[in-house]
N, C-alpha and C. Protein backbone atom coordinates (compact mmCIF):
# COMPACT_ATOMS: atom_id res chain seq x y z
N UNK A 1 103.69 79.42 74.47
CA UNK A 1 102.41 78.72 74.56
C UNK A 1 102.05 78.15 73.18
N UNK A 2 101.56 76.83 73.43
CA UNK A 2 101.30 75.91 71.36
C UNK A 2 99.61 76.28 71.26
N UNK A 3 99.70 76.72 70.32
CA UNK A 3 97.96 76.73 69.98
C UNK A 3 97.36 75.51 68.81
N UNK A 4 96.66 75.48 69.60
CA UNK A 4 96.18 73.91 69.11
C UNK A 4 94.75 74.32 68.51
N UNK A 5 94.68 73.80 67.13
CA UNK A 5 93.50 73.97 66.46
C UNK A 5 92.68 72.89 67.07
N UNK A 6 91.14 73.96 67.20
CA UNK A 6 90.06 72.47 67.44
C UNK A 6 89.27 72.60 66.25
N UNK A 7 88.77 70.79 66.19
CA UNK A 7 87.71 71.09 64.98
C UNK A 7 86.26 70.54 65.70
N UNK A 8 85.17 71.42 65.03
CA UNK A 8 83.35 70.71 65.59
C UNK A 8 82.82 71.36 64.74
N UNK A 9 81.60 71.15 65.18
CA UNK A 9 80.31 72.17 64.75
C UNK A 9 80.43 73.78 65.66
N UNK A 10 80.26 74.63 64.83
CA UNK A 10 79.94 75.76 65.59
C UNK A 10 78.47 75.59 65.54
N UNK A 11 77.78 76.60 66.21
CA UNK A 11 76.25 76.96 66.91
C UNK A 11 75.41 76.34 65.60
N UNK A 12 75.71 77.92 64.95
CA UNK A 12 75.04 78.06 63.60
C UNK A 12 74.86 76.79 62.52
N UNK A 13 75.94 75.54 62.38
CA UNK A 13 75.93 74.83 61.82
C UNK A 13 75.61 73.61 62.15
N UNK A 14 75.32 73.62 64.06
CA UNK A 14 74.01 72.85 64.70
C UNK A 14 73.00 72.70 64.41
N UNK A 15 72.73 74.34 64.41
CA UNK A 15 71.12 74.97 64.14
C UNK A 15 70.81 74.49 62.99
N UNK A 16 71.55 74.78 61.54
CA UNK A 16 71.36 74.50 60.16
C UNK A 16 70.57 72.72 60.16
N UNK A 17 71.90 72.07 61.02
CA UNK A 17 71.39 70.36 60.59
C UNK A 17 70.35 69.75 61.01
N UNK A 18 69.92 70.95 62.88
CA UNK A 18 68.42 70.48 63.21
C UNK A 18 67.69 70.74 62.33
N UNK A 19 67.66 71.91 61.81
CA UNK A 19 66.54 72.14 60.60
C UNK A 19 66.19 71.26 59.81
N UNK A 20 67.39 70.78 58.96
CA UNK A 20 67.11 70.08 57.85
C UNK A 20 66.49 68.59 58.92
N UNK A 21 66.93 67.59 59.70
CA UNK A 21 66.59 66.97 59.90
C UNK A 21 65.06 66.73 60.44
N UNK A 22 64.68 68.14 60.76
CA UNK A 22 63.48 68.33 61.30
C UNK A 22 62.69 68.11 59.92
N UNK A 23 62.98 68.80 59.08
CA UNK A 23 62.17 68.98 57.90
C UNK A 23 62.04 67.60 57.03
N UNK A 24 63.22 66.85 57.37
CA UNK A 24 63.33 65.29 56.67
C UNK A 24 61.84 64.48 57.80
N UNK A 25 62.32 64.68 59.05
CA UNK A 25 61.22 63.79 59.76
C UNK A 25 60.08 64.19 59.69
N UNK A 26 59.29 65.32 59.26
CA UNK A 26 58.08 65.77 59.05
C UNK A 26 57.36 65.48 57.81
N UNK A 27 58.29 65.13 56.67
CA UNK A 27 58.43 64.61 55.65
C UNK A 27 57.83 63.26 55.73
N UNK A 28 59.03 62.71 55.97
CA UNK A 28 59.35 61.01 56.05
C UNK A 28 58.62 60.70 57.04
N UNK A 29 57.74 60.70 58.28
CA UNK A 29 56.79 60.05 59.43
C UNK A 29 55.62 59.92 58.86
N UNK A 30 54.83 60.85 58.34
CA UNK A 30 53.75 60.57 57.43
C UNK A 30 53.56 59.51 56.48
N UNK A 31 54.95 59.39 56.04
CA UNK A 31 55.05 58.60 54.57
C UNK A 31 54.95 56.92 55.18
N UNK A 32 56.01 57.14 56.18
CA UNK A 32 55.84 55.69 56.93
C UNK A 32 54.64 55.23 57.40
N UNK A 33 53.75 55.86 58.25
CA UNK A 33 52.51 55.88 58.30
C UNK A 33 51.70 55.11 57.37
N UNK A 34 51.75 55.84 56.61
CA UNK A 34 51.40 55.50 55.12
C UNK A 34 51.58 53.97 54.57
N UNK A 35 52.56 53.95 54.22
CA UNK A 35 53.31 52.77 53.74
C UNK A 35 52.94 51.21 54.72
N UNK A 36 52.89 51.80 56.13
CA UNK A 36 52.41 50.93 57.49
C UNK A 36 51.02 50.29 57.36
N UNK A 37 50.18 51.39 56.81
CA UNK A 37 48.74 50.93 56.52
C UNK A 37 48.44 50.34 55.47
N UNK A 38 49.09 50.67 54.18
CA UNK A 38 49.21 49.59 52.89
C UNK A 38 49.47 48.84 52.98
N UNK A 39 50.88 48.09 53.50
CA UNK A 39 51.32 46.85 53.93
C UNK A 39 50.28 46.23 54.76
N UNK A 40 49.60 46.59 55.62
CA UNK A 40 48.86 45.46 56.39
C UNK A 40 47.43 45.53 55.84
N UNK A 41 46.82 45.83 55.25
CA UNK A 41 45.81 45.92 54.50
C UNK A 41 46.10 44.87 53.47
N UNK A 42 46.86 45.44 52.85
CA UNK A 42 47.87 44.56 50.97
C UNK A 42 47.68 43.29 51.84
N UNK A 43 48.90 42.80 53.17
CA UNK A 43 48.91 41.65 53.45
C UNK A 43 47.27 41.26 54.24
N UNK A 44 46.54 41.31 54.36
CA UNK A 44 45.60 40.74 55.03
C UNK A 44 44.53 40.39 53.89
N UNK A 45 44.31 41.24 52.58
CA UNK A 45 43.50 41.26 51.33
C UNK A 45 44.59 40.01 50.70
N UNK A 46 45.36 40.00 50.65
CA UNK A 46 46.22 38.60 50.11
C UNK A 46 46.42 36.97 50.44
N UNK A 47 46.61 37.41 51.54
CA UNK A 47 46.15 36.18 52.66
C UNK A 47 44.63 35.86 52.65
N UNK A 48 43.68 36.30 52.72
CA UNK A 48 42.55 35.88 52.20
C UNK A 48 41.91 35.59 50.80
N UNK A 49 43.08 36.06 49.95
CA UNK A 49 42.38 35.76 48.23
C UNK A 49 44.14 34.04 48.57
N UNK A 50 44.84 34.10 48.54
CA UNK A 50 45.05 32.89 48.63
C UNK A 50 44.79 31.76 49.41
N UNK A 51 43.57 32.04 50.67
CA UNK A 51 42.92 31.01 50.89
C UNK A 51 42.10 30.30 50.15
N UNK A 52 41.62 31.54 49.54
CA UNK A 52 40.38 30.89 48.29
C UNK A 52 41.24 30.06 47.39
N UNK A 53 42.42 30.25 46.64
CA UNK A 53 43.30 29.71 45.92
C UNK A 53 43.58 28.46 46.25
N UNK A 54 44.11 28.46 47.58
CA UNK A 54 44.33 26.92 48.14
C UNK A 54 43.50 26.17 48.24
N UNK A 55 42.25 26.80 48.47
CA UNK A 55 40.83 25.80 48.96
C UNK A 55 40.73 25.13 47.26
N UNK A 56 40.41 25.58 46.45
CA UNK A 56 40.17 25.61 45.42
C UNK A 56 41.03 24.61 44.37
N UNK A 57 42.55 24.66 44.91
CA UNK A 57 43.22 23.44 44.23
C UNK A 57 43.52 22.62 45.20
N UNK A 58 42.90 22.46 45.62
CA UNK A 58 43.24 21.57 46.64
C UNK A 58 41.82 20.49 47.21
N UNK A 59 40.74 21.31 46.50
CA UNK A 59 39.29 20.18 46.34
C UNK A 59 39.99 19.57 45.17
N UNK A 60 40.01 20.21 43.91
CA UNK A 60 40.21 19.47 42.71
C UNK A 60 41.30 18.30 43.24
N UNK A 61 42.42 18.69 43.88
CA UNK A 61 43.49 17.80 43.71
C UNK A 61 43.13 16.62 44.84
N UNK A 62 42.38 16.59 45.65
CA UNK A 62 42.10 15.50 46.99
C UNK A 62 40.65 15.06 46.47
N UNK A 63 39.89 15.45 45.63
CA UNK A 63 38.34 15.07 45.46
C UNK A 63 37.58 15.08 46.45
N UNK A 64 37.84 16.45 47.44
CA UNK A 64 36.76 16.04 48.85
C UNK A 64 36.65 17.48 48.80
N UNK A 65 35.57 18.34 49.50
CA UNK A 65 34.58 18.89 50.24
C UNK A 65 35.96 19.75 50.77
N UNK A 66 36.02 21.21 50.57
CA UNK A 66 37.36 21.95 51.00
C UNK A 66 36.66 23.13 51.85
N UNK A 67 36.71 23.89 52.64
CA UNK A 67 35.25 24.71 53.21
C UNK A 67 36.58 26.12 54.02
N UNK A 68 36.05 27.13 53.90
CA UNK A 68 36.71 27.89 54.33
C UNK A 68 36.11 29.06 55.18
N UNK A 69 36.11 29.07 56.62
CA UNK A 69 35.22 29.75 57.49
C UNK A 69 35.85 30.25 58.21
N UNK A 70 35.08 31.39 58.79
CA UNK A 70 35.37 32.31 60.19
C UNK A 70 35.33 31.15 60.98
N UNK A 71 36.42 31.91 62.08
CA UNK A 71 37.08 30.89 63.34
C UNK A 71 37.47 32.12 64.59
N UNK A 72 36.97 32.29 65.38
CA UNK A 72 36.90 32.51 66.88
C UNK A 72 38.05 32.23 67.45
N UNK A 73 38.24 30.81 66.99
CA UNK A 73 39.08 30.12 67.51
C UNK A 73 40.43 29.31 66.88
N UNK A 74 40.64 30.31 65.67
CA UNK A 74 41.59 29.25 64.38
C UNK A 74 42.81 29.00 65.06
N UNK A 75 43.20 29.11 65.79
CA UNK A 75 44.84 29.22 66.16
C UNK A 75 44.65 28.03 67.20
N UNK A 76 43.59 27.47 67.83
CA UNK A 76 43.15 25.78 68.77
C UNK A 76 42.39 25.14 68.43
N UNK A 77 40.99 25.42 68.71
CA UNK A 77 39.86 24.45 68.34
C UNK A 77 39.55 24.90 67.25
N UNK A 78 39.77 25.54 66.13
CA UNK A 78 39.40 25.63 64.72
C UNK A 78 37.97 24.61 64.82
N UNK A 79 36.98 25.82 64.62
CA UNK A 79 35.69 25.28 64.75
C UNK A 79 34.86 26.72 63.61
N UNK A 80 33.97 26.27 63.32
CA UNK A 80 33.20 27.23 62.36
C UNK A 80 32.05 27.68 63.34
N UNK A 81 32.38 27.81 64.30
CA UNK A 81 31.09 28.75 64.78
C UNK A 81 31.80 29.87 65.81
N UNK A 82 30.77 30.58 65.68
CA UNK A 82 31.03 32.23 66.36
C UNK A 82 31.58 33.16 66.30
N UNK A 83 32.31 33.00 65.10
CA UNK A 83 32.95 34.28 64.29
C UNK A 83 33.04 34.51 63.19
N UNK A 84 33.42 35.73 63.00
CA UNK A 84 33.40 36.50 61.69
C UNK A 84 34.90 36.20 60.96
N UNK A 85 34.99 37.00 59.62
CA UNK A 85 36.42 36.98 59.29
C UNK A 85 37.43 38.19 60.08
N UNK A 86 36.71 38.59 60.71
CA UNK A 86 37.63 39.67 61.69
C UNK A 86 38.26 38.99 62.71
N UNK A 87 37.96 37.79 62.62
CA UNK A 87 38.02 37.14 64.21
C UNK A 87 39.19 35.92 63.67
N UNK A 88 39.24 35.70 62.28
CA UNK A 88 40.13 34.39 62.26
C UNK A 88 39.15 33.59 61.10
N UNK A 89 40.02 32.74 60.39
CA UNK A 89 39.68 32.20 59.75
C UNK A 89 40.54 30.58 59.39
N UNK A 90 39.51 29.02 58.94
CA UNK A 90 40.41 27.76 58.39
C UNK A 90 40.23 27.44 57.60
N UNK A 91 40.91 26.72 56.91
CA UNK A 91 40.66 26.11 55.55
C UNK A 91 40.99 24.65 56.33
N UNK A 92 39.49 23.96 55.98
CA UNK A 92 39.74 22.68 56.07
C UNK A 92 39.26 21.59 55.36
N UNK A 93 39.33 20.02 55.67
CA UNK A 93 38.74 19.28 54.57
C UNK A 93 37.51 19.07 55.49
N UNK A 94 35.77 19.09 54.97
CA UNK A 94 34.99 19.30 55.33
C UNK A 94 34.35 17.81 54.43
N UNK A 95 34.51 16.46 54.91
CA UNK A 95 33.97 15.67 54.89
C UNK A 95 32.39 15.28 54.16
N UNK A 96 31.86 15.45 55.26
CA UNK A 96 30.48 15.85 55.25
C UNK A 96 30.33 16.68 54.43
N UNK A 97 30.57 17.70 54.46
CA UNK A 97 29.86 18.75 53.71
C UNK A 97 29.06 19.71 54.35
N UNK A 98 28.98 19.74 55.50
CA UNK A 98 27.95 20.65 56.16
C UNK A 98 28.78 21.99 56.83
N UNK A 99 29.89 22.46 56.84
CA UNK A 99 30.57 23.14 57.31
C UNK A 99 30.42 23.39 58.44
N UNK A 100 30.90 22.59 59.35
CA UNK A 100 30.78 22.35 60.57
C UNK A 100 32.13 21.47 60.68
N UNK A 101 32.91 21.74 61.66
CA UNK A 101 34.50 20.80 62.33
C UNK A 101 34.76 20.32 63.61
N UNK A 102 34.85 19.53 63.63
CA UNK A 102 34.91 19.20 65.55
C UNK A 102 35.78 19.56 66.27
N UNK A 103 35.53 20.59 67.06
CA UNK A 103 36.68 21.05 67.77
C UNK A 103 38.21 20.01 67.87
N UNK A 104 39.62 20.77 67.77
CA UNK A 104 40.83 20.08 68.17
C UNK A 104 41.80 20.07 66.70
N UNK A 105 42.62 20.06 67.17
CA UNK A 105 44.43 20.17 66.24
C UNK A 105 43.97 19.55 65.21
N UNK A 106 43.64 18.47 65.45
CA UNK A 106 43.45 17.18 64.39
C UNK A 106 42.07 16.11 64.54
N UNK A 107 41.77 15.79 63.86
CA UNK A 107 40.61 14.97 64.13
C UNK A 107 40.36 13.50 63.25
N UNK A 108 40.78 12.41 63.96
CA UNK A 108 41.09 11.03 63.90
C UNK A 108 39.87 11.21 62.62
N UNK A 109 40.25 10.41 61.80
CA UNK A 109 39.80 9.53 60.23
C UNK A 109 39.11 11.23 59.43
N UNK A 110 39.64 12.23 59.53
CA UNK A 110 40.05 13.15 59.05
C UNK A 110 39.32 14.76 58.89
N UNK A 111 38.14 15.31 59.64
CA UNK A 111 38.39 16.94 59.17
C UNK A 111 39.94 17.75 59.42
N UNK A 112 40.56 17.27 58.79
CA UNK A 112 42.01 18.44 59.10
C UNK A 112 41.92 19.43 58.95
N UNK A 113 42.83 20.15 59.44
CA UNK A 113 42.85 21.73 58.63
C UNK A 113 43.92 22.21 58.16
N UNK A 114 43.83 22.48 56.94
CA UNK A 114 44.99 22.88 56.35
C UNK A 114 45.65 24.10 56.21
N UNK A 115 44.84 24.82 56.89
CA UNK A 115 45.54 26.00 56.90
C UNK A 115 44.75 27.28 58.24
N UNK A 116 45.37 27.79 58.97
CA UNK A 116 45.04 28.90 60.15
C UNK A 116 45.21 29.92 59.72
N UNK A 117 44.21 30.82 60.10
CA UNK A 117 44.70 32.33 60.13
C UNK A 117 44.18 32.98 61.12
N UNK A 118 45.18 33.46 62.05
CA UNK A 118 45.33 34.27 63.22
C UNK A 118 44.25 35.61 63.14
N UNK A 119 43.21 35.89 63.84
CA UNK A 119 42.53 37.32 63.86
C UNK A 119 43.31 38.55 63.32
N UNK A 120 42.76 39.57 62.23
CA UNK A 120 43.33 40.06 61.59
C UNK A 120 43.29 41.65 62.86
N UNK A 121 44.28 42.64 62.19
CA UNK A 121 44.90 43.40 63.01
C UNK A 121 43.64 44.31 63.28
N UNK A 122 43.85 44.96 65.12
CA UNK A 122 42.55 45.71 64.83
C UNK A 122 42.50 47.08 64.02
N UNK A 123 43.21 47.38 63.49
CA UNK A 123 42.90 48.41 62.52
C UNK A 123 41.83 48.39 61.42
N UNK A 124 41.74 46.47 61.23
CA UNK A 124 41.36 46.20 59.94
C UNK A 124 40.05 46.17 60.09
N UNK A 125 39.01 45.61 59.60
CA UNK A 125 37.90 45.21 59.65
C UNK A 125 37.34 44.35 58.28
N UNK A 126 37.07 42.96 58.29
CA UNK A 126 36.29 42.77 57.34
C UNK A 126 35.08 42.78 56.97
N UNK A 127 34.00 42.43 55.86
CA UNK A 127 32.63 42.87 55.78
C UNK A 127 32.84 41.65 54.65
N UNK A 128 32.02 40.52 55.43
CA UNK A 128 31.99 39.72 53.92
C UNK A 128 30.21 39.31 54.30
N UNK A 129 29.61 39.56 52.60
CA UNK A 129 28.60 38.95 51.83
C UNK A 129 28.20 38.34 51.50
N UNK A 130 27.04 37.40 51.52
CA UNK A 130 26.38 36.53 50.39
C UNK A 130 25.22 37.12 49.90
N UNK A 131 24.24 36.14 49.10
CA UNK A 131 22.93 36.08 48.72
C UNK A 131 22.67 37.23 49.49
N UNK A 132 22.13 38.60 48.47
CA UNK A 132 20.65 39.24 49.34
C UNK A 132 21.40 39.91 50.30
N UNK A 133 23.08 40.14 50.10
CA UNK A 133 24.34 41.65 51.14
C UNK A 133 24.10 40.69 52.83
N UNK A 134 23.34 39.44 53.12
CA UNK A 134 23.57 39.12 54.30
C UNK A 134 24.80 38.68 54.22
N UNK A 135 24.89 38.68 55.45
CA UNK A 135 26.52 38.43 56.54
C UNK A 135 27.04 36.91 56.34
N UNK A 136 28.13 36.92 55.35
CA UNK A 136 28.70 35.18 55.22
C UNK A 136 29.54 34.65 56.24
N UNK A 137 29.85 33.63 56.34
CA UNK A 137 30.67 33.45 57.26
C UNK A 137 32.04 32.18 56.83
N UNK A 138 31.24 31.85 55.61
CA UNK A 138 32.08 30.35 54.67
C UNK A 138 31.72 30.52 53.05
N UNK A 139 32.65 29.92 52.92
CA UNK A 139 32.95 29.23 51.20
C UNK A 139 33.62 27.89 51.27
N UNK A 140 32.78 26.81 50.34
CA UNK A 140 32.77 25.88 50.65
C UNK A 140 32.97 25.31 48.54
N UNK A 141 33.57 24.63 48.54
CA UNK A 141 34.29 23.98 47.21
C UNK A 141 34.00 22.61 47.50
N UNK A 142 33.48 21.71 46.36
CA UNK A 142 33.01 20.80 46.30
C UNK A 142 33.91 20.17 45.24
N UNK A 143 34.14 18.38 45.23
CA UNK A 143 35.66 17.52 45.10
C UNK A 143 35.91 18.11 43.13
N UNK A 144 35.07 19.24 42.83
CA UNK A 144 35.56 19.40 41.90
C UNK A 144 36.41 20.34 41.40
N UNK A 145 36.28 21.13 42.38
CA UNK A 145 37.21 22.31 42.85
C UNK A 145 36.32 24.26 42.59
N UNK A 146 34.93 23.36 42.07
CA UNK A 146 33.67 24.62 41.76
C UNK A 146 33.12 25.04 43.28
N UNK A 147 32.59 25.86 43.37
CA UNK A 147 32.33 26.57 44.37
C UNK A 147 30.77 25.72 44.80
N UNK A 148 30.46 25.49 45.71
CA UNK A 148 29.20 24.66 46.26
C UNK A 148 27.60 25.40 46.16
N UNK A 149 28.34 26.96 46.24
CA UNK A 149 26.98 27.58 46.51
C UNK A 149 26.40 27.56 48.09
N UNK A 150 25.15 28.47 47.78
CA UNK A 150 24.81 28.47 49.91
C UNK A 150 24.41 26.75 49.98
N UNK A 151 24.96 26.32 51.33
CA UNK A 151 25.51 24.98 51.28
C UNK A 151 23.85 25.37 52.64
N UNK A 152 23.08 24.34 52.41
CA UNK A 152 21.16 24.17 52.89
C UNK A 152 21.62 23.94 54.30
N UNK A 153 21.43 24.92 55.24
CA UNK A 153 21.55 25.00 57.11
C UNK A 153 22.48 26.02 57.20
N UNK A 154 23.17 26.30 56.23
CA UNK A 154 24.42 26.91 56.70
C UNK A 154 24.31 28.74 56.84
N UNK A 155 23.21 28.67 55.89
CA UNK A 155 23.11 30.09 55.23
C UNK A 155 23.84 30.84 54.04
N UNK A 156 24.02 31.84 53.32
CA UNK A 156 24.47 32.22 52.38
C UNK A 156 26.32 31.95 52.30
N UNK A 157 26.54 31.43 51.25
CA UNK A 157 28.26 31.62 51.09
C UNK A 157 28.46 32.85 51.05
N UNK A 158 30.09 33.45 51.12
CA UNK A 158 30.53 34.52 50.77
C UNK A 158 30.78 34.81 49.03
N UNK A 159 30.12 36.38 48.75
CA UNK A 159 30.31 36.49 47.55
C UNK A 159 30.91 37.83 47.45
N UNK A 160 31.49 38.26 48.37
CA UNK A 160 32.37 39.71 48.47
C UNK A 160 32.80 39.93 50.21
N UNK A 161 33.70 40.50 49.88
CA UNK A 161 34.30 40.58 51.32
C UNK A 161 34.84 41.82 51.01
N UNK A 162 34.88 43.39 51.69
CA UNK A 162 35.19 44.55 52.05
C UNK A 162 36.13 44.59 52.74
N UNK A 163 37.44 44.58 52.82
CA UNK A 163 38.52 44.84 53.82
C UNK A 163 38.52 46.16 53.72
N UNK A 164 38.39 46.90 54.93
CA UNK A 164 38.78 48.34 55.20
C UNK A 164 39.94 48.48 56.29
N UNK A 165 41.01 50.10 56.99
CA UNK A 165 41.32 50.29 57.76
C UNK A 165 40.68 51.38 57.99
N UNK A 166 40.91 52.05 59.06
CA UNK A 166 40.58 53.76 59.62
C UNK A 166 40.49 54.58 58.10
N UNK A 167 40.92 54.74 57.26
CA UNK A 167 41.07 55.54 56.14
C UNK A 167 39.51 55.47 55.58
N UNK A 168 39.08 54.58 55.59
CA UNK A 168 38.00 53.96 54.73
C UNK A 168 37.69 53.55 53.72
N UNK A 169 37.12 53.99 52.16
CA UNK A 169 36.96 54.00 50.68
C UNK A 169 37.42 55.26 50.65
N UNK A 170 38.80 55.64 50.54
CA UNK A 170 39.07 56.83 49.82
C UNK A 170 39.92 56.75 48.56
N UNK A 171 40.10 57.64 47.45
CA UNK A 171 41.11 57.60 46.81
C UNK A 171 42.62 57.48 47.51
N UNK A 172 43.37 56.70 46.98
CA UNK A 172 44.38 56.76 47.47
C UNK A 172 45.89 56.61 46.72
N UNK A 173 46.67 56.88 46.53
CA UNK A 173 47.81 57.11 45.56
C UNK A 173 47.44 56.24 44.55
N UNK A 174 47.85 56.92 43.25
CA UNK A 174 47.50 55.73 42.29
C UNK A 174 45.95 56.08 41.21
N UNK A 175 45.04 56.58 42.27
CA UNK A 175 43.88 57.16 42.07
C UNK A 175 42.85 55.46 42.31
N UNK A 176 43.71 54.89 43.34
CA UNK A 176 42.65 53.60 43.92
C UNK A 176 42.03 53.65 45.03
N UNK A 177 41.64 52.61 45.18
CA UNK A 177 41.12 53.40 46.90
C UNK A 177 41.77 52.54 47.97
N UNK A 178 41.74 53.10 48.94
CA UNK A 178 42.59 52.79 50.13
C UNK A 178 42.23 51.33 50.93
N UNK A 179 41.24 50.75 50.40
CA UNK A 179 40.25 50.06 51.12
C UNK A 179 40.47 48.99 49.76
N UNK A 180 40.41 47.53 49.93
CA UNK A 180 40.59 46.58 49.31
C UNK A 180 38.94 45.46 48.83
N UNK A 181 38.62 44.92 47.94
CA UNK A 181 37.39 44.44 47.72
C UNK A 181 37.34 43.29 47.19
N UNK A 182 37.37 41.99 47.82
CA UNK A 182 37.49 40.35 47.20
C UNK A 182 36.11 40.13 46.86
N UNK A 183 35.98 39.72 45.76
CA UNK A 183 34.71 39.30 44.80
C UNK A 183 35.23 37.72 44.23
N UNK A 184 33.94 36.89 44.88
CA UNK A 184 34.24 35.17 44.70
C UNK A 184 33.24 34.97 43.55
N UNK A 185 33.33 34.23 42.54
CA UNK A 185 32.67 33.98 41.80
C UNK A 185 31.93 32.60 42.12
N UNK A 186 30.43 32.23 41.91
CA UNK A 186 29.97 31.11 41.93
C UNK A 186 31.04 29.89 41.64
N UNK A 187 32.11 29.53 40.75
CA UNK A 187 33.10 28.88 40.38
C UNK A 187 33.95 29.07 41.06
N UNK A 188 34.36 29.66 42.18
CA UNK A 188 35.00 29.75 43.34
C UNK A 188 36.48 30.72 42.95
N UNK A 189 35.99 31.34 42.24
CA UNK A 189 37.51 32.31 41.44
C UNK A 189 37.98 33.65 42.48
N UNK A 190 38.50 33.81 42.69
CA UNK A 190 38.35 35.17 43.78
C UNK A 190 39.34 36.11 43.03
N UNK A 191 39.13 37.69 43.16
CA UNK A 191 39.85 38.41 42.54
C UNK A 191 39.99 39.67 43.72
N UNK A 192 40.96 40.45 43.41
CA UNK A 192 41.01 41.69 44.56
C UNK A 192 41.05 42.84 43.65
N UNK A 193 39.93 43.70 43.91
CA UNK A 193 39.90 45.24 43.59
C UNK A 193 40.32 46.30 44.02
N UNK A 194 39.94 47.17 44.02
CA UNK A 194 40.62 48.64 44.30
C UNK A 194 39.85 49.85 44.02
N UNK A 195 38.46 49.53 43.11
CA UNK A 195 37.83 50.11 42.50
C UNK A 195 36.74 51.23 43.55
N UNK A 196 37.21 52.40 43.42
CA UNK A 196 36.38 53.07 44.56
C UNK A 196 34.58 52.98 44.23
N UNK A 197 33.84 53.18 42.97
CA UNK A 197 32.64 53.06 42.70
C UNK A 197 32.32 50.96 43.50
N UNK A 198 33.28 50.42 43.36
CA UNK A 198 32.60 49.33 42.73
C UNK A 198 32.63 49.19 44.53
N UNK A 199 33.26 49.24 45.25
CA UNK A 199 33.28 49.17 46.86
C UNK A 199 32.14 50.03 47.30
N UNK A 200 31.97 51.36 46.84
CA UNK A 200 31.14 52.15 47.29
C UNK A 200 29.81 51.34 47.08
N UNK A 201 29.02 50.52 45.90
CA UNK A 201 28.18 49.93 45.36
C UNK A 201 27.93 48.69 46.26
N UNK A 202 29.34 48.06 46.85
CA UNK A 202 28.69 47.17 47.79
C UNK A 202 28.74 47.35 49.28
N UNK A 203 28.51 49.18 49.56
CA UNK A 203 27.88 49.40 50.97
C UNK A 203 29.24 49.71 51.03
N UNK A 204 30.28 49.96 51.11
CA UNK A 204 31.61 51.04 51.46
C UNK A 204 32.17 50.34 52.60
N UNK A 205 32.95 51.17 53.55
CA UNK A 205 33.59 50.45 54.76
C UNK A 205 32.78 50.56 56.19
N UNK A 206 32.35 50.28 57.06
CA UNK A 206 31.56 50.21 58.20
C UNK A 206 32.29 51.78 58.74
């Protein structure tokens, strides 16, 4: 009779590799987690400080009226009424000046829009400000590429915007906080914080 060696895992050295792998995924799922909620926070606080950016060289460089508002509807009729920045947001060329767009893709002898942004994820939530902590809804740049100020019917511009997720204003690796804070300057400059006092100071996350 030939005896034939076998090779595997015995029991014990099953048992050993569930362990460790168990102990890797209990590890590592959290972290992803983690990393899941920074990334879409990071990207949604970015995407909104380079709208301001674009609006901004892009009055100077065309000499017209650049306006950047909540949209309901940014992804068709890109129109400035009935929503927040939770809901969508356009950057368009605003003619007139009154921040107001006529519904549609395009609009013959010109409000275009130059740029869409799709409703942000619901995890997120934004909180944007003007004049006096009321509720903004636009920023509007005038052909010099300076910020317009509260534009008369429209109500207050935005002068801070609060991006939060579920986490809220907490410290968060780094010793920042988890929660992101765009501050527009009258001159239309926008910058992104991190600063847990300075978020807490303008009313924290909803």
């Amino acid at each position: 009779m030939t005896n034939r060696n076998q090779s595997g895992f015995t029991l014990y050295e099953l048992l050993i590799t569930m362990v460790v792998i168990g102990i890797v995924l209990s590890v590592g799922i959290p972290n992803f987690g983690v990393f899941t909620q920074n990334s879409r926070i990071t990207s949604t606080a970015n995407d909104l400080h380079s709208s301001f950016y674009l609006g901004r060289s892009e009055a100077a460089r065309s000499k017209e009226n650049i306006t950047i508002c909540a949209s309901a509807n940014s992804m068709d009729a890109a129109t400035c009424t009935g929503g927040t920045f939770d809901d969508g947001w356009i950057i368009f060329i605003d003619l007139d000046g009154n921040i107001q767009r006529p519904a549609g893709p395009n609009v013959p002898g010109g409000e275009n829009v130059l740029r869409r942004h799709p409703a942000v994820d619901d995890a997120i939530d934004i909180v944007a400000k003007g004049t006096g902590g009321v509720d903004a809804t636009y920023f509007s740049f005038a052909p010099t590429g300076l910020g317009r100020g509260d534009v008369a019917g429209a109500g207050p511009s935005l002068q801070t915007a609060v991006i939060c997720d579920g986490r809220g204003n907490v410290v968060a690796a780094g010793g920042n906080s988890a929660a992101r804070y765009l501050v527009v300057t009258p001159l239309g400059r926008a910058t992104v914080l991190r600063d847990v006092d300075l978020i807490t100071a303008a009313g924290g996350c909803p």
